[in-house]
N, C-alpha and C. Protein backbone atom coordinates (compact mmCIF):
# COMPACT_ATOMS: atom_id res chain seq x y z
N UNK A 1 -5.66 5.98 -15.76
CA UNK A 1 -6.12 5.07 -14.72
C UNK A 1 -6.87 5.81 -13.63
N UNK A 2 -6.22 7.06 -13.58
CA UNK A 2 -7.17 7.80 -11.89
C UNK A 2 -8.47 8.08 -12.20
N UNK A 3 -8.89 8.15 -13.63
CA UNK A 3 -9.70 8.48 -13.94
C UNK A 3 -11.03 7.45 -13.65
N UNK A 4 -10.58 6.36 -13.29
CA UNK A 4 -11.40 5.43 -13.66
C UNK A 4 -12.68 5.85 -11.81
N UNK A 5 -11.47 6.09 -11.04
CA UNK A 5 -12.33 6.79 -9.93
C UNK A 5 -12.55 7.97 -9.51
N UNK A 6 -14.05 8.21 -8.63
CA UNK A 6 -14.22 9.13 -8.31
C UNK A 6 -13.55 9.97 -7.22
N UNK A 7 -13.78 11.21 -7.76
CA UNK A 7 -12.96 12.45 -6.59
C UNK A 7 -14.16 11.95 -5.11
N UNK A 8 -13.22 12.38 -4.31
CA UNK A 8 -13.81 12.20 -2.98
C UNK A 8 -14.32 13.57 -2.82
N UNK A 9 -15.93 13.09 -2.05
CA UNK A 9 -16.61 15.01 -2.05
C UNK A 9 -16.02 15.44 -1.34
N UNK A 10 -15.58 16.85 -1.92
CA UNK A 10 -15.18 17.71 -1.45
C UNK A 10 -13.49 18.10 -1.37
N UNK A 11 -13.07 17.03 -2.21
CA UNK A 11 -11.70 17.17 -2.23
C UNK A 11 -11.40 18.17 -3.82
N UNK A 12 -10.36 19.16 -3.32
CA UNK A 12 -10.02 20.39 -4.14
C UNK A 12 -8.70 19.29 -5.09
N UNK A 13 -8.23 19.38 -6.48
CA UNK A 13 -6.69 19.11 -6.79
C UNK A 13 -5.94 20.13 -6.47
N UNK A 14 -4.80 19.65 -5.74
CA UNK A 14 -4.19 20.67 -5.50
C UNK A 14 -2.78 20.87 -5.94
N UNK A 15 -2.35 19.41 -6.92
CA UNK A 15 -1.04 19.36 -7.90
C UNK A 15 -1.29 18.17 -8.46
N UNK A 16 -0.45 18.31 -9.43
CA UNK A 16 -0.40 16.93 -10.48
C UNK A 16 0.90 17.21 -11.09
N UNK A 17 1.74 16.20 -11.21
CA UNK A 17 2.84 16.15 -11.70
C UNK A 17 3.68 14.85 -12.28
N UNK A 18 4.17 14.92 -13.63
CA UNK A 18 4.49 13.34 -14.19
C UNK A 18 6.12 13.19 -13.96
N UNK A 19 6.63 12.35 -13.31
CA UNK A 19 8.34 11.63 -13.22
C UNK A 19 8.02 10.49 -14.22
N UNK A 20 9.18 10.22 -14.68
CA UNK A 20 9.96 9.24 -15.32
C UNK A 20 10.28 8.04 -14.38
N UNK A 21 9.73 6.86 -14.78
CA UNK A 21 9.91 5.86 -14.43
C UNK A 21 11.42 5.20 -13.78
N UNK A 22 12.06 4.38 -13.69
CA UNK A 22 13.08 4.04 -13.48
C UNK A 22 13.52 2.84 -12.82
N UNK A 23 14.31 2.19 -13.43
CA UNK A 23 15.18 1.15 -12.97
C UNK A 23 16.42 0.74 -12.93
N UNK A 24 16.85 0.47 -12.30
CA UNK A 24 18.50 0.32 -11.99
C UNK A 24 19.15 1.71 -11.92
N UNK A 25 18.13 2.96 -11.85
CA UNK A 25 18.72 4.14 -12.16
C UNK A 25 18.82 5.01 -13.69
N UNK A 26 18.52 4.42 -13.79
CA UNK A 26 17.86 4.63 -15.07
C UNK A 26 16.37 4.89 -16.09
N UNK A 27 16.63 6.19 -16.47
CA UNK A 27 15.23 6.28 -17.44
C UNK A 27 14.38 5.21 -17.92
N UNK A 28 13.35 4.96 -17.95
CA UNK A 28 12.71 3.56 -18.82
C UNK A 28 11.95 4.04 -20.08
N UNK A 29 11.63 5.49 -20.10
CA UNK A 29 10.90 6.28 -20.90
C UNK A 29 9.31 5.62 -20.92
N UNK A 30 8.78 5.19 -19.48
CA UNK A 30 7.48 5.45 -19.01
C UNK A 30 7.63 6.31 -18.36
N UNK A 31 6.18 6.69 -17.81
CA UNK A 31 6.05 7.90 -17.09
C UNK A 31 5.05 7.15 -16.30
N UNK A 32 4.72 7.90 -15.01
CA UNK A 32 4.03 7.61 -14.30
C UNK A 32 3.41 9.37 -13.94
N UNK A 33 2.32 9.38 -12.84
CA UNK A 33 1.76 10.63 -12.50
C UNK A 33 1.57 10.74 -11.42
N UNK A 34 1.75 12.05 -10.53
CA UNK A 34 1.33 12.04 -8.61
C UNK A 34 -0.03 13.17 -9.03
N UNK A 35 -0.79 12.91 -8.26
CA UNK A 35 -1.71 14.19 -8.07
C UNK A 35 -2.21 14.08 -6.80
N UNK A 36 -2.22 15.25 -6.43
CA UNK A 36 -2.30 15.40 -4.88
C UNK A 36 -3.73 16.15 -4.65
N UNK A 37 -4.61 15.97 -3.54
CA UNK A 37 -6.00 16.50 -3.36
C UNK A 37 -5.66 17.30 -2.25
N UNK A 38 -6.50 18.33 -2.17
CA UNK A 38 -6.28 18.91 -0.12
C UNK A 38 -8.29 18.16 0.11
N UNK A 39 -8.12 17.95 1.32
CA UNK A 39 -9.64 17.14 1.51
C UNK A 39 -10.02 17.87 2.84
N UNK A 40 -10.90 17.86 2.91
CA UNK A 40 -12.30 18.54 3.71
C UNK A 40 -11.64 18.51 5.49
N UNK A 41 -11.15 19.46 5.92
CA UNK A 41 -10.87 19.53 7.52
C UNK A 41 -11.43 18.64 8.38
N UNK A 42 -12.51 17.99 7.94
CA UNK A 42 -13.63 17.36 8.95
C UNK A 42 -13.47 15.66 8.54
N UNK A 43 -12.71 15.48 8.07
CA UNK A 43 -13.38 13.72 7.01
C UNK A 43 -11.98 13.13 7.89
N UNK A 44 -12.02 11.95 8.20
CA UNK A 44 -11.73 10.76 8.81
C UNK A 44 -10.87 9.62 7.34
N UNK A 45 -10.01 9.29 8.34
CA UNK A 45 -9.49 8.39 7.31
C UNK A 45 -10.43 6.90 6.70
N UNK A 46 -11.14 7.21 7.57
CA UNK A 46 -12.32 5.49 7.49
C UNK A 46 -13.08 6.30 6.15
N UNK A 47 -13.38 7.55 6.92
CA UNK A 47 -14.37 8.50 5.22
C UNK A 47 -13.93 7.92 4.45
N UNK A 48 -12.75 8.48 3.81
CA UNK A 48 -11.84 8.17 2.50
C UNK A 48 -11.17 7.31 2.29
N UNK A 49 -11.12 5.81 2.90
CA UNK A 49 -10.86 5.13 2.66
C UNK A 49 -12.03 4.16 2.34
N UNK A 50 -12.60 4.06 2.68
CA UNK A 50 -14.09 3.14 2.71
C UNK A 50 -14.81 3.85 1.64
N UNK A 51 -14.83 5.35 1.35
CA UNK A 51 -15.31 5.80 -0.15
C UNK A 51 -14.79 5.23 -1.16
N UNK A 52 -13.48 5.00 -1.02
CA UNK A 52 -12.75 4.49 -2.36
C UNK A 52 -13.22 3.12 -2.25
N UNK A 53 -12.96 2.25 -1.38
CA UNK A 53 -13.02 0.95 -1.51
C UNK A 53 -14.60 0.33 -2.01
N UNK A 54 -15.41 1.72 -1.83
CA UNK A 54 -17.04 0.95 -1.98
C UNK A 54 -17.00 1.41 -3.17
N UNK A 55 -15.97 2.09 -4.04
CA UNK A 55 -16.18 2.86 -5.31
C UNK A 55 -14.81 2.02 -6.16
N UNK A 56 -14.27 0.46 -6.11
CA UNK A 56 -13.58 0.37 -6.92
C UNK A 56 -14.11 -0.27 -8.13
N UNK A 57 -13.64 0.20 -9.31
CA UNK A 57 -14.92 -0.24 -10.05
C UNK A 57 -14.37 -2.01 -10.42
N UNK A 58 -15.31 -2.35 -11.54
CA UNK A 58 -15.56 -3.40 -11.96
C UNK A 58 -13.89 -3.60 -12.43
N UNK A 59 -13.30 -4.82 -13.03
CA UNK A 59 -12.65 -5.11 -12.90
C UNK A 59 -11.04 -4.59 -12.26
N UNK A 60 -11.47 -4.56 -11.40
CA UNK A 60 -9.92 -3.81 -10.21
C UNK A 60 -10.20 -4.87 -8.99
N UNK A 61 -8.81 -4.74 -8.44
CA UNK A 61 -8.79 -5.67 -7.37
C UNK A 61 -8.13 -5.36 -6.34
N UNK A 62 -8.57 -4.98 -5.00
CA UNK A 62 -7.68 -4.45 -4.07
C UNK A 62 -6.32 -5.06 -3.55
N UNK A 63 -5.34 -4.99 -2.84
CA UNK A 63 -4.04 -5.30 -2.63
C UNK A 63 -4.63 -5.91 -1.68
N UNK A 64 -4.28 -7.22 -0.82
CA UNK A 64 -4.78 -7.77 -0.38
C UNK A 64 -3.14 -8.88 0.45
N UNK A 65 -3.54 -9.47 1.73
CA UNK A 65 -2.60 -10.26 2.43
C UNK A 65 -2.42 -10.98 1.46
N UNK A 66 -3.41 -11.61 0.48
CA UNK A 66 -2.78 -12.53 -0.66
C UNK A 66 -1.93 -12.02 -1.57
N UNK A 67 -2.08 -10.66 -1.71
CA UNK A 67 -1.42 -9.89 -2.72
C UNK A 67 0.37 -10.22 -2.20
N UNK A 68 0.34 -9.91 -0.85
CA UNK A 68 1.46 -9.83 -0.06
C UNK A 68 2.30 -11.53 0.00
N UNK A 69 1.55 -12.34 -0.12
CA UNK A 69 1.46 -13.81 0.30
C UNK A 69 2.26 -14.30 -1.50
N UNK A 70 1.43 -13.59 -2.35
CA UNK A 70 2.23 -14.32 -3.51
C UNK A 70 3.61 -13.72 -4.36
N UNK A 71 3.97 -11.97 -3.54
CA UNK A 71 4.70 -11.63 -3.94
C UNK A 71 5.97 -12.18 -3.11
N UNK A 72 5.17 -12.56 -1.44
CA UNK A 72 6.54 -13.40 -0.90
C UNK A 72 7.08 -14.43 -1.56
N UNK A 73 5.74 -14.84 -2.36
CA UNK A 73 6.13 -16.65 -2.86
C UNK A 73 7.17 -16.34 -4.28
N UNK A 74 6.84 -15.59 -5.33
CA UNK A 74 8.09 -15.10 -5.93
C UNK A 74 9.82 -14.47 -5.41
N UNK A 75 9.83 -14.17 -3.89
CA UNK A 75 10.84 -13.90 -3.57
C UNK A 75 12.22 -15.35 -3.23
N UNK A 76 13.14 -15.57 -3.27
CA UNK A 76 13.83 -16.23 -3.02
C UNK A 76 13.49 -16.86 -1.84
N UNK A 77 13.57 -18.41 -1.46
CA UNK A 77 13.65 -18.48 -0.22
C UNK A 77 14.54 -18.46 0.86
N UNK A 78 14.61 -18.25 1.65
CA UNK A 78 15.65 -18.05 2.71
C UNK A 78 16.46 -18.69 3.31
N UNK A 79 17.66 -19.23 3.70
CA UNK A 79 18.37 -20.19 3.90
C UNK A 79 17.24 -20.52 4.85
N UNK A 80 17.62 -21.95 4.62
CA UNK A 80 16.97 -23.69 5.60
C UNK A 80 17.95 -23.26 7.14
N UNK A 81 16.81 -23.18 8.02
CA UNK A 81 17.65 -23.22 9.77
C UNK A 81 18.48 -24.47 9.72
N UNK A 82 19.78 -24.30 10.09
CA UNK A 82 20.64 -25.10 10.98
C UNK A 82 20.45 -25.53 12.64
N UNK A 83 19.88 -26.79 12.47
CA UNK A 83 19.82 -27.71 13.88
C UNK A 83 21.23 -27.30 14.47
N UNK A 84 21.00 -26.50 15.85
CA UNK A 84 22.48 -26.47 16.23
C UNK A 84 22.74 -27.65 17.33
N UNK A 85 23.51 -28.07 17.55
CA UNK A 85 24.24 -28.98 18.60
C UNK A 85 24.53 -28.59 19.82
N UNK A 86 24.09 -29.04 21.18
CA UNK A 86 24.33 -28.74 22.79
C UNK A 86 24.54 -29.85 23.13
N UNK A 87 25.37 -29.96 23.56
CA UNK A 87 25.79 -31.69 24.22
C UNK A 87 25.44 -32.12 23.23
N UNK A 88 26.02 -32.61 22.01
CA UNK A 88 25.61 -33.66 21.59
C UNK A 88 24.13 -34.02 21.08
N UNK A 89 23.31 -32.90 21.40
CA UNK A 89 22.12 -33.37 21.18
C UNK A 89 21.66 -31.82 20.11
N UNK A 90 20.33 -32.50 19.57
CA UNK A 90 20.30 -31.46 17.91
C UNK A 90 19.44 -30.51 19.20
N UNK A 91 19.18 -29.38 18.87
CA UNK A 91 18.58 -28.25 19.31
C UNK A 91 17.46 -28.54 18.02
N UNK A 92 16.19 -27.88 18.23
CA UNK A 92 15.18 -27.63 17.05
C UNK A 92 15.67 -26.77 16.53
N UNK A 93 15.44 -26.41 15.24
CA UNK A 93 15.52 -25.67 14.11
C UNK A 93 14.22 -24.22 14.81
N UNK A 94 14.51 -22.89 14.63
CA UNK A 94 13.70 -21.86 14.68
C UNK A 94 12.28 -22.08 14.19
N UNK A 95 11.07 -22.14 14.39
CA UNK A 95 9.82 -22.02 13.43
C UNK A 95 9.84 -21.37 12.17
N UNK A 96 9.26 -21.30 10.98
CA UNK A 96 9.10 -20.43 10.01
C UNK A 96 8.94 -19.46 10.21
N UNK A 97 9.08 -18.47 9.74
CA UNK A 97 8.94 -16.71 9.18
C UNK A 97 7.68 -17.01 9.21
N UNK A 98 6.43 -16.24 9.57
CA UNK A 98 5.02 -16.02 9.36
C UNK A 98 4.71 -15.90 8.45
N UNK A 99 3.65 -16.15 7.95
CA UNK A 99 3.01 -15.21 6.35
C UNK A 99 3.02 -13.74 6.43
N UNK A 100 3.03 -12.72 5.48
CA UNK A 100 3.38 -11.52 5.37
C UNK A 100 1.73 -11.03 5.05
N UNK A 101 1.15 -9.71 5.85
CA UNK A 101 0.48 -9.15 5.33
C UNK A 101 0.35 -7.84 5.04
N UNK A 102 -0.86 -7.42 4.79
CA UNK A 102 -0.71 -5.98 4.42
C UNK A 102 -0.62 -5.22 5.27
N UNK A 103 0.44 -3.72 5.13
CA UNK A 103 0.61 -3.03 6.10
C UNK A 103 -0.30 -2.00 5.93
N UNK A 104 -0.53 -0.82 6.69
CA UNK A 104 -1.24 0.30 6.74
C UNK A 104 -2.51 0.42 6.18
N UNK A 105 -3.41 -0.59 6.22
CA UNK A 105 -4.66 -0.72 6.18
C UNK A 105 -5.98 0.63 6.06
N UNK A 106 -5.36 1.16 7.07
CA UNK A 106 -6.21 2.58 7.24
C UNK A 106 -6.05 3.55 6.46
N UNK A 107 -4.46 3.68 5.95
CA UNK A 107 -4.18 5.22 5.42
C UNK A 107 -4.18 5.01 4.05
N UNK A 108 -3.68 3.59 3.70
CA UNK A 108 -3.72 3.83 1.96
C UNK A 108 -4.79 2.15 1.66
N UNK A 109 -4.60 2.44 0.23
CA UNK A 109 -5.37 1.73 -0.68
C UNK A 109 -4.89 1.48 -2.03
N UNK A 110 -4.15 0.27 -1.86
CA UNK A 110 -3.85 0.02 -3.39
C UNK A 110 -4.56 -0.73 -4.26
N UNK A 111 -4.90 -0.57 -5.53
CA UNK A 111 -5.76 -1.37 -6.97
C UNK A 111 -5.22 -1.83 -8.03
N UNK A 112 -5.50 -2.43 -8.44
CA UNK A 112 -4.81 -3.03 -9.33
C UNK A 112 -6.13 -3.35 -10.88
N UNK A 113 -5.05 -3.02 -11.92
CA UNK A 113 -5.97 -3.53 -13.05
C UNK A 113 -6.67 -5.23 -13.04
N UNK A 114 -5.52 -5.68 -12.57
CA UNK A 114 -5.84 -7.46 -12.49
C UNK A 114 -5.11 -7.84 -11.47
N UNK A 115 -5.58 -8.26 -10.70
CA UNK A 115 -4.88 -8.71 -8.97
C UNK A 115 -4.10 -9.61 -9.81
N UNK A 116 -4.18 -10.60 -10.55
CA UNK A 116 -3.12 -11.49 -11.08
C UNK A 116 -1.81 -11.26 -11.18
N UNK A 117 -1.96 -9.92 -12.27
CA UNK A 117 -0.75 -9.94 -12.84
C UNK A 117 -0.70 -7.95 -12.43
N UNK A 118 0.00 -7.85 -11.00
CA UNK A 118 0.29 -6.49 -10.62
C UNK A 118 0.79 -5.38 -11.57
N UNK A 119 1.90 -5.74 -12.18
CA UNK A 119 2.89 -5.23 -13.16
C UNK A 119 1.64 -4.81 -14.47
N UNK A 120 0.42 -4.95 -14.71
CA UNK A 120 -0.23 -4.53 -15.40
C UNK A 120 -0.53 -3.03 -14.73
N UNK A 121 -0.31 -2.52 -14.16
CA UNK A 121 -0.48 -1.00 -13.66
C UNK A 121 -1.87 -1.48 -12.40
N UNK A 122 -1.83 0.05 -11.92
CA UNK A 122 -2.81 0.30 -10.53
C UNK A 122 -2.60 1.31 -10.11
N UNK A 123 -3.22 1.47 -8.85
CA UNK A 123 -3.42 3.08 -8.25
C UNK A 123 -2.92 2.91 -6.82
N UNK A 124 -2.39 3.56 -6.32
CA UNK A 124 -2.08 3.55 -4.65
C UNK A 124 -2.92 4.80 -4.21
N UNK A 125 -3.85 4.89 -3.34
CA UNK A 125 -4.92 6.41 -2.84
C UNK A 125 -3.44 6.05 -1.29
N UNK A 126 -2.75 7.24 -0.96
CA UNK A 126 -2.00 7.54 0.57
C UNK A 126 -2.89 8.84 0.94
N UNK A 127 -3.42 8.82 2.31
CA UNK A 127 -3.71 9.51 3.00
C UNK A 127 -2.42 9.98 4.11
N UNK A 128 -2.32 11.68 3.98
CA UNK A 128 -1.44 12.20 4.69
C UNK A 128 -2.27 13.45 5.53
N UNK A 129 -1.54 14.49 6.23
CA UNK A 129 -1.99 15.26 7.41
C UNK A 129 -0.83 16.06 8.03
N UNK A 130 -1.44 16.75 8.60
CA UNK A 130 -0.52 17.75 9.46
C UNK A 130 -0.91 19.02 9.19
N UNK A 131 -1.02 19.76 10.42
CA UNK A 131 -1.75 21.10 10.45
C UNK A 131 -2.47 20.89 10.95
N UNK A 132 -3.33 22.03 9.82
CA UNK A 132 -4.53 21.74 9.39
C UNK A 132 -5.02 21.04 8.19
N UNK A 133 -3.88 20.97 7.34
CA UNK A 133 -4.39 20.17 6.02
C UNK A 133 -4.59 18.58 6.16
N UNK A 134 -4.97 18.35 5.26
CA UNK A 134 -5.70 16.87 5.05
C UNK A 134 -5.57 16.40 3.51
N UNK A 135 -4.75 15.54 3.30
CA UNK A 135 -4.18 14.94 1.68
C UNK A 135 -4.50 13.76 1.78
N UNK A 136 -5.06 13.66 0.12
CA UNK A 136 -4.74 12.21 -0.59
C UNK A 136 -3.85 12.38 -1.67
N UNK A 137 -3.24 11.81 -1.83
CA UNK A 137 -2.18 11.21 -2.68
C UNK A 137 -2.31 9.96 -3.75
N UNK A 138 -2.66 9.94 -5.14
CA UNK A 138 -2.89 8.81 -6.06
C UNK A 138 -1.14 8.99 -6.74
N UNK A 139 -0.43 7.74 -6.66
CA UNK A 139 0.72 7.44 -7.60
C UNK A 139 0.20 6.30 -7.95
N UNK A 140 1.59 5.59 -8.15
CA UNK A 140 1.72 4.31 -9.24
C UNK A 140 1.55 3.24 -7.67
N UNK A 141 1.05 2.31 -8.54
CA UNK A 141 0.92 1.01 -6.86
C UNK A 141 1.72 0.87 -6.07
N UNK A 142 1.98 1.06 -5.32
CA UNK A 142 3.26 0.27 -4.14
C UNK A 142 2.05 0.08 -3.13
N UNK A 143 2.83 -1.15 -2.48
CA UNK A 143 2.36 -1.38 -0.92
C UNK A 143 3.43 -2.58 -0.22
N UNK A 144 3.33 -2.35 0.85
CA UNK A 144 4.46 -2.64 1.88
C UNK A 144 3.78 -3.95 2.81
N UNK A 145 4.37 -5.02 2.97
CA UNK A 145 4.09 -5.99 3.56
C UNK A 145 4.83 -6.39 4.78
N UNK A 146 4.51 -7.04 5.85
CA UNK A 146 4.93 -7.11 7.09
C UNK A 146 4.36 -8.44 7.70
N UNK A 147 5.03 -8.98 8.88
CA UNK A 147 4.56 -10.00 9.76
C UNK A 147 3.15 -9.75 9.94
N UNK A 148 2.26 -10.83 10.11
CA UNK A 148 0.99 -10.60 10.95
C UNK A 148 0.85 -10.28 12.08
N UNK A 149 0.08 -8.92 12.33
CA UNK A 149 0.15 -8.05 13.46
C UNK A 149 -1.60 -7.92 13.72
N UNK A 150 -1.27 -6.44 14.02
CA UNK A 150 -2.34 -5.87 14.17
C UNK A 150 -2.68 -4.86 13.14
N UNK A 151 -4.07 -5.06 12.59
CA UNK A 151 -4.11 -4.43 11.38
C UNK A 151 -4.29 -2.89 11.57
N UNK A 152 -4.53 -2.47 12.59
CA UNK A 152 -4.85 -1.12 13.20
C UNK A 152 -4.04 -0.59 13.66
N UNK A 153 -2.69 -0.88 13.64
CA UNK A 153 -1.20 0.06 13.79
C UNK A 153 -1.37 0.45 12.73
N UNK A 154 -1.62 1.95 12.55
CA UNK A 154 -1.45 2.83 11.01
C UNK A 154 -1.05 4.33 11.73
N UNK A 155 0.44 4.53 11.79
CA UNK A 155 0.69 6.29 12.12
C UNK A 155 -0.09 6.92 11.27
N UNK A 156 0.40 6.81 9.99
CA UNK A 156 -0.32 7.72 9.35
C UNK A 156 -1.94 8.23 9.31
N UNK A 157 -2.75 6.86 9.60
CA UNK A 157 -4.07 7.33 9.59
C UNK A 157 -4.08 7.83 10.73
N UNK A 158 -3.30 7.45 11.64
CA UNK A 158 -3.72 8.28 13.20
C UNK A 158 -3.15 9.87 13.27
N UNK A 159 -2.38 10.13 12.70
CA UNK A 159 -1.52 11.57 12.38
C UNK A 159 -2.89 12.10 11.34
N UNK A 160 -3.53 11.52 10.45
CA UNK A 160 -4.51 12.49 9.51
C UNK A 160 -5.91 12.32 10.18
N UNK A 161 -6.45 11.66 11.17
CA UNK A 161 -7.69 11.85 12.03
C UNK A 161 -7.30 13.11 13.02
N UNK A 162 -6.16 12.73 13.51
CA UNK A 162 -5.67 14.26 14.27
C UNK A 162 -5.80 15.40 13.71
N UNK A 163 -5.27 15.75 13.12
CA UNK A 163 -5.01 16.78 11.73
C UNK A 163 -6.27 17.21 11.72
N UNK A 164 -6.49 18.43 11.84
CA UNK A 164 -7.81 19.22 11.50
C UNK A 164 -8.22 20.39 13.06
């Protein structure tokens, strides 16, 4: 799958290594792969993130608030608010939980073979930092969903623009 994209200029490999899958704690006898880049002292997380994203190829689909929106909709729903009682009279019920979107916008980038159906495999690009070094990181997809905020709270991209 990493193959399907390009190295970012100027990024060196600087490990690759395969774990064993797992669920419930247990072996699944897939494998998955990390490979780690060191990247250019000077490049910005917008660089390498906006390289990848103008470079995903033809059928891939980025992780997206909808991505986040339909994995909420597979999750259980949450107990129904209880109208509480004050004098005698109903109190309103709390508003809904918000829609969930995507978190960390800046530092990573997840893809997917078919936005449909996730569990068909994908790529997560994490941008990391400290020092002087400057990392990307390709594993297996994850991405993390949250209340609607602000899409520009990202430590991490702000810890790897520092960095250098």
């Amino acid at each position: 799958m990493y193959s399907a994209f390009p190295v970012f200029p100027g990024a060196v490999e600087s490990s690759e290594s395969s774990y064993e899958i797992t669920a419930d704690g247990r072996g699944t006898g897939n494998y998955g792969l990390t490979v780690v880049y060191r990247l250019p002292p000077t490049v910005s997380s917008a660089d390498v993130i906006g390289f990848l994203r103008s470079n995903i190829p033809t059928g891939w689909t980025e992780a997206s608030d909808e991505t986040c929106a339909r994995s909420a909709a597979r999750s259980p729903a949450p107990p129904a608010p209880v109208p509480t009682m004050r004098d005698g009279s109903a109190v309103e019920a709390p508003p809904p939980e918000p829609s969930t979107a995507l978190m960390l916008r800046r530092s990573r980038l997840t893809v997917f073979v078919d936005d449909s159906d996730p569990s068909r495999g994908g790529v997560t690009f994490a941008l990391s930092g400290g020092g002087d070094e400057k990392w990307l990181t390709l594993d297996a997809a994850t991405y993390t969903c949250q209340a609607p905020g602000n899409p520009d709270v990202d430590p991490a991209a702000d810890q790897f623009d520092a960095t250098g």
